[in-house]
Protein backbone atom coordinates (compact mmCIF):
# COMPACT_ATOMS: atom_id res chain seq x y z
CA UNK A 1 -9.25 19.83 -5.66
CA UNK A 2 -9.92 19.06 -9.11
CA UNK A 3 -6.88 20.83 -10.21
CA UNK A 4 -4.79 18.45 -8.26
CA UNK A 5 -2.57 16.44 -10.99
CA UNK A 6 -2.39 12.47 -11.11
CA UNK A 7 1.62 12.51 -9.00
CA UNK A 8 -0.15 15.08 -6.62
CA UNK A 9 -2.97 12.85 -5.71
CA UNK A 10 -0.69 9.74 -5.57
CA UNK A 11 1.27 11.25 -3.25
CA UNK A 12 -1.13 12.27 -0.89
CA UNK A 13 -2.63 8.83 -1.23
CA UNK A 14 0.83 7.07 -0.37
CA UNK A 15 0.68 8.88 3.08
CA UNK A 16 -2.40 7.52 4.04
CA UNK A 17 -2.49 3.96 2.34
CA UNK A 18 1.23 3.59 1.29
CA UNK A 19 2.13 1.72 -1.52
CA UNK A 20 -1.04 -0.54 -1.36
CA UNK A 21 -3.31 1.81 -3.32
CA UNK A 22 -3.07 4.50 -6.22
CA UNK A 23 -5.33 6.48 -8.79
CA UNK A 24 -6.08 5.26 -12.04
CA UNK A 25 -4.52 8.32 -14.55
CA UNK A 26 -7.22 9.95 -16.23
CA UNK A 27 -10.18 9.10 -14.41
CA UNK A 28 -10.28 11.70 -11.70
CA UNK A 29 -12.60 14.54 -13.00
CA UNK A 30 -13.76 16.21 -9.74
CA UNK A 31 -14.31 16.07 -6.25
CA UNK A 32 -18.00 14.91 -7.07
CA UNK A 33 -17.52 12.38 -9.22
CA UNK A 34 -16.07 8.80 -8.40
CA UNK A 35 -12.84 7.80 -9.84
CA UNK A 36 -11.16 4.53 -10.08
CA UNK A 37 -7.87 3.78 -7.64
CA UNK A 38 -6.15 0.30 -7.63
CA UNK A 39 -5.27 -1.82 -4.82
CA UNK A 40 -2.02 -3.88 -5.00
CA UNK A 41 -3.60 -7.06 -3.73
CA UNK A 42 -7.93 -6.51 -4.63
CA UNK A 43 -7.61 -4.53 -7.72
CA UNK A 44 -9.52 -1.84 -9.16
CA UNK A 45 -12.73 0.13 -7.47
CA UNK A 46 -14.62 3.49 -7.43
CA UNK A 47 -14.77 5.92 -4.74
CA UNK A 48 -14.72 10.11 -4.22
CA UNK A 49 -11.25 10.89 -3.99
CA UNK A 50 -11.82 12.42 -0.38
CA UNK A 51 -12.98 9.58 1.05
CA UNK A 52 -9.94 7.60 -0.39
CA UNK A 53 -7.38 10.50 1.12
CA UNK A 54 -9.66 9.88 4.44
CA UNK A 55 -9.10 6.18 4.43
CA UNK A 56 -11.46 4.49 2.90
CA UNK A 57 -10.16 1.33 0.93
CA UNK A 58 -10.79 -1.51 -1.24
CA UNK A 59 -14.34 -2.90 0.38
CA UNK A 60 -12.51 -6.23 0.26
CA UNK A 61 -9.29 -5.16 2.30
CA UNK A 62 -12.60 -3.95 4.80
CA UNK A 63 -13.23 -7.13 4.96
CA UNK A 64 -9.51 -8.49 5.26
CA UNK A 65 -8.33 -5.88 7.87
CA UNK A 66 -11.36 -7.14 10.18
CA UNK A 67 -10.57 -11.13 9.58
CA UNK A 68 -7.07 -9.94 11.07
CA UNK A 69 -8.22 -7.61 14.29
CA UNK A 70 -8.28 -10.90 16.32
CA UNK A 71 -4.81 -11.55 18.25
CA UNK A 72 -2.21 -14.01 15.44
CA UNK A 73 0.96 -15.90 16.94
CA UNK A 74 3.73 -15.11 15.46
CA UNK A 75 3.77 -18.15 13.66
CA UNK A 76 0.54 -17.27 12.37
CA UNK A 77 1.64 -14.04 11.04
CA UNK A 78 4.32 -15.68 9.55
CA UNK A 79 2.07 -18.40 8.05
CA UNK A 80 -0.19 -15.29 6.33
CA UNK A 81 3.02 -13.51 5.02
CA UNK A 82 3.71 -16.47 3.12
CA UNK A 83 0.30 -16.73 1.70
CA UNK A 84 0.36 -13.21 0.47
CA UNK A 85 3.89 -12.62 0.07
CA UNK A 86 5.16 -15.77 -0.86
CA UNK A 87 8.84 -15.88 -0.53
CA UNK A 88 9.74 -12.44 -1.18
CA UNK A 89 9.69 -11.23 2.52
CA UNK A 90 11.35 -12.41 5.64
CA UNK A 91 10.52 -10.88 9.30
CA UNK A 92 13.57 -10.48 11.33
CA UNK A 93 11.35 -11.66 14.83
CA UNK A 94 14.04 -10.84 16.85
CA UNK A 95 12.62 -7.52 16.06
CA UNK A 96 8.58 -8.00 16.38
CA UNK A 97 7.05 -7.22 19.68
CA UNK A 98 3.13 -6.67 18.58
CA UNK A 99 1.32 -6.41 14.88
CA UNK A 100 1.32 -2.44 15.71
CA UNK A 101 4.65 -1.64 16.41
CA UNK A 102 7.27 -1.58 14.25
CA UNK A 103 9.80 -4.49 12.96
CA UNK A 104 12.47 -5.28 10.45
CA UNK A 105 11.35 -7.29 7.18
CA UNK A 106 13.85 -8.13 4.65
CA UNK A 107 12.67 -8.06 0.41
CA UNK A 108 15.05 -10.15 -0.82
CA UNK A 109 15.51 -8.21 -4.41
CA UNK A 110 14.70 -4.83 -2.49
CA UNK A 111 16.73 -5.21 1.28
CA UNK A 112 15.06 -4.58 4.54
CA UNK A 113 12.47 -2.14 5.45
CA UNK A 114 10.48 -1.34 8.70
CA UNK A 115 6.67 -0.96 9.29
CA UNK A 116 4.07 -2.68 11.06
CA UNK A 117 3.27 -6.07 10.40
CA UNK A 118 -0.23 -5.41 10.72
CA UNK A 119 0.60 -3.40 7.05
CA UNK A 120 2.21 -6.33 5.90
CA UNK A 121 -0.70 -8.21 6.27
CA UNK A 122 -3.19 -5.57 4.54
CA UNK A 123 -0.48 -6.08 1.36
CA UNK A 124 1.93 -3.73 2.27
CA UNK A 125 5.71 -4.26 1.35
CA UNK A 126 9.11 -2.43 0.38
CA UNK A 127 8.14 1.11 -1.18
CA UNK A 128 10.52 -0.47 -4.42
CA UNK A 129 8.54 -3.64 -5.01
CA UNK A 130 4.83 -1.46 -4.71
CA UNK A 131 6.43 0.89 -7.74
CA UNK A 132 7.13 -2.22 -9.61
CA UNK A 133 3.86 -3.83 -9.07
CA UNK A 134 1.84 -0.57 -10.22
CA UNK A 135 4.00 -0.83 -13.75
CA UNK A 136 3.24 -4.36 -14.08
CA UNK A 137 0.04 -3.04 -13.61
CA UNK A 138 -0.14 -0.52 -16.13
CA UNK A 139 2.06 -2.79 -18.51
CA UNK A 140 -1.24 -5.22 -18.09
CA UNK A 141 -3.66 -2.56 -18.39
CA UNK A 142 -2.57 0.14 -20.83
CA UNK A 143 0.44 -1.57 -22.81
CA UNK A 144 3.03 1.13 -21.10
CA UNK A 145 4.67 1.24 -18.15
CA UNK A 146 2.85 4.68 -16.94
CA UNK A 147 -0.76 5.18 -17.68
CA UNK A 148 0.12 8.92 -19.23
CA UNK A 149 2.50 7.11 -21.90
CA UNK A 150 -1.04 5.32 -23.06
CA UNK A 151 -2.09 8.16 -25.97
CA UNK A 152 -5.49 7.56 -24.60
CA UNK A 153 -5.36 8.02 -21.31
CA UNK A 154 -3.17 10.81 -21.69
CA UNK A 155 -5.93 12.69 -23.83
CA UNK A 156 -8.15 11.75 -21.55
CA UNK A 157 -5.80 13.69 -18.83
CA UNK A 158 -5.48 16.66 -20.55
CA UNK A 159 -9.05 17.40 -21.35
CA UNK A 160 -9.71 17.82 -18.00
CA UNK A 161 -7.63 20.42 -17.88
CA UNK A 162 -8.74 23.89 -18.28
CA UNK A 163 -6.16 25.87 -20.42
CA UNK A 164 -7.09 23.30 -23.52
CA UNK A 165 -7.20 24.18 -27.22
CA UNK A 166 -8.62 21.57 -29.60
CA UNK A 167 -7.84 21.33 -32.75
CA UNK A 168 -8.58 18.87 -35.54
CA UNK A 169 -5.77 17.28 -38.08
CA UNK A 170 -6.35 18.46 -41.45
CA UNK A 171 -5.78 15.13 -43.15
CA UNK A 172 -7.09 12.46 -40.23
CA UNK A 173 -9.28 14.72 -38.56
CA UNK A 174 -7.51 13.37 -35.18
CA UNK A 175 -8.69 15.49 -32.63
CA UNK A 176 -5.31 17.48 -31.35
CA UNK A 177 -5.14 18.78 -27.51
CA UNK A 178 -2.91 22.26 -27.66
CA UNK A 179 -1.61 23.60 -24.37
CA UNK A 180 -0.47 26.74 -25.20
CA UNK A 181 -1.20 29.19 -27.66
CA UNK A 182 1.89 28.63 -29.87
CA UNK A 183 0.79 24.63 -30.10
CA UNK A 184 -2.46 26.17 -31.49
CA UNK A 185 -0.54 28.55 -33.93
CA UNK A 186 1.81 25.91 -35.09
CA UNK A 187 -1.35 22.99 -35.48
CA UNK A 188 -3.09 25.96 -37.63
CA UNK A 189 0.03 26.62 -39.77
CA UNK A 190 0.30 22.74 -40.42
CA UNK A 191 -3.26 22.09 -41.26
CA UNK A 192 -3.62 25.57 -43.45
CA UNK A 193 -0.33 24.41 -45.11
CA UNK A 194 -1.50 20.65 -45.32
CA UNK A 195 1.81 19.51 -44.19
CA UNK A 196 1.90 16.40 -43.28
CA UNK A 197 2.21 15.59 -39.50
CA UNK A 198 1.65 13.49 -36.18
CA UNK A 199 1.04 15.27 -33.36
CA UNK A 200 2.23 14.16 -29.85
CA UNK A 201 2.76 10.45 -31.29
CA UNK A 202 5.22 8.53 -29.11
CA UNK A 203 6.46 9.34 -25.25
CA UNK A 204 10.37 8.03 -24.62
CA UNK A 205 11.61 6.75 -21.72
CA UNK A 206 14.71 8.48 -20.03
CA UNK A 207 17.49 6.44 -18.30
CA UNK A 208 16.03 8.43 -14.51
CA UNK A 209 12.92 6.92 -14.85
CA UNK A 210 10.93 10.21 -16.61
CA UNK A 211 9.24 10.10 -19.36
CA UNK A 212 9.15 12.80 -22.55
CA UNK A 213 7.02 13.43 -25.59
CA UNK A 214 7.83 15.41 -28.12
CA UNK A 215 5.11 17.78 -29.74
CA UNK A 216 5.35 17.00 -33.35
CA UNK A 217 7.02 15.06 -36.02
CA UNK A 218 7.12 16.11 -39.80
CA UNK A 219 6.61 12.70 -41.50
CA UNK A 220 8.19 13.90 -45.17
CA UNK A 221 11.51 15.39 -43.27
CA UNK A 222 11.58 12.43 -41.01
CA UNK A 223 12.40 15.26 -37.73
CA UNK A 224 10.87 15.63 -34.39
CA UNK A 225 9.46 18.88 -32.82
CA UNK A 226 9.46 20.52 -29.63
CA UNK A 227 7.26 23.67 -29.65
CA UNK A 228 8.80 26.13 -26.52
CA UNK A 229 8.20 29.95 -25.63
CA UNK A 230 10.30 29.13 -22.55
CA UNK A 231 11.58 26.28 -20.16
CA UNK A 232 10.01 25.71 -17.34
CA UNK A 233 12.10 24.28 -14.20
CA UNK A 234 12.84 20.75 -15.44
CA UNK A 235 11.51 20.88 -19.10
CA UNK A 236 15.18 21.76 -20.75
CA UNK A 237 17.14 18.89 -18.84
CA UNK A 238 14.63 16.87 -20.54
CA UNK A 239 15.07 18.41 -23.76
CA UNK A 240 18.50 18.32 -23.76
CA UNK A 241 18.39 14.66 -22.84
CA UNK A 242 16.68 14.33 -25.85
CA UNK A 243 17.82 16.60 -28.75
CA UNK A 244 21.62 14.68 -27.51
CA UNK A 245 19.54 11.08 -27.96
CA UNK A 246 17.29 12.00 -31.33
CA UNK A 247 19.71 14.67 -33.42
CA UNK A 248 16.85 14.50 -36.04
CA UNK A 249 14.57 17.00 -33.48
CA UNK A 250 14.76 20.73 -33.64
CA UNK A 251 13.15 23.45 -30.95
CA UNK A 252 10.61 25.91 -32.68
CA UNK A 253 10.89 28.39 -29.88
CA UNK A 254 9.56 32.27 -30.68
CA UNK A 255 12.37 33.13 -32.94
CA UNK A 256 12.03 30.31 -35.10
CA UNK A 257 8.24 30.37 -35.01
CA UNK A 258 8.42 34.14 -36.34
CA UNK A 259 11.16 33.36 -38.94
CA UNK A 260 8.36 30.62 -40.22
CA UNK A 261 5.65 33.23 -39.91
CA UNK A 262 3.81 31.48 -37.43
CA UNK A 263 3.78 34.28 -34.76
């Protein structure tokens, strides 16, 4: 379990809670220690991921989800999707026949979606809108869209990895998280060379929504770095997205990194 990565986790947490609850990057470092997981409408708390993927919420929405067991009127349901959703939803009632079974609500920037009302009322909404409420999120939080485009956080991530090498900057004496053994060969060769360097500085956004970040960039030639034995499935579409976006970036792969006697 505590290999499971941060898209892994949300994912199994969408299928039990939907769009109402995620992980906090960064903070999950075992399946015996409490991380923190958001909740669209009560915010942040701590809990052991398995109890989270068993259903255990927000101990407000507890609270919430028992003030709303007792029988509503439809135009008391529609009364407390106004208070929570203001007037961003609409329920098509031709379609409701009960809290727990299924009807047609319309977002009016996202279109129409079905699910329980009942999960309307616990916060849920279109799968679109949750997305854009977990970057407002972050943007609030962490300055980024995405907690892993927060250098921080995404330090934080990869030291709880297992396949680490740290290394320390020669001239800030940054602590430097290496990945592979040619990241660790290349940070040597810079620091033993004093060349002058930032490593894993800045993440870009790509026009499908991912995110990349290059390894390096060489401050005196003013070029980025991608350090690559091989492409793994996905890894070159985003390189090639951005060697065509940022011509000043070259790929070190093993030829190159044995011309430069690095290897």
């Amino acid at each position: 379990m505590n290999r499971l990565g941060t898209k892994e986790i949300n994912e199994r947490i969408t299928k039990v809670h939907g769009d109402v609850v995620c992980i906090v990057s960064g903070t999950y470092l075992g399946s015996t220690e409490k991380a923190t997981f958001f909740d669209v409408k009560f915010g942040e708390w701590k809990a052991l991921l398995h109890n989270v993927l068993s259903g255990q919420g927000h101990p407000s929405r507890g609270l919430f989800k028992r003030a709303q067991s007792k029988k509503l009127s439809l135009e008391e349901i529609l009364s407390k999707m106004k208070s929570i959703h203001g007037e961003n939803l609409i329920l098509d009632t031709s379609t409701y026949s009960g809290t727990k079974e299924k009807a047609r609500f319309i977002d009016k920037e996202f279109g129409e979606f079905w699910t329980k009302p009942n999960h309307v009322l616990q916060g849920h909404s279109h799968r679109s809108r949750g997305h854009e409420n977990r970057k407002e999120t972050c943007v609030s939080k962490y300055g980024v869209e995405y907690p892993m485009q927060n250098s921080a956080v995404s330090l934080k991530q990869a030291k709880s990895q297992n396949n680490i090498c740290l290394k320390i900057h020669w001239k800030t004496g940054e602590e430097l998280i290496c990945l592979a053994s040619y990241e660790a060969k290349t940070v040597d060769y810079l620091n033993n060379n004093e060349i002058d360097f930032e490593w894993q500085s800045k993440t870009f956004s790509m026009p499908n929504g991912k995110t990349y970040r290059p390894d390096l960039y060489l401050i005196k030639e003013g070029v980025w770095v991608e350090i690559k034995g091989y492409f793994r499935k996905g890894a070159k579409e985003k390189w090639d997205w951005f060697q065509s976006t940022v011509p000043n970036s070259e790929l070190w792969n093993k030829e190159i990194l044995k011309e430069m006697g690095i290897l």
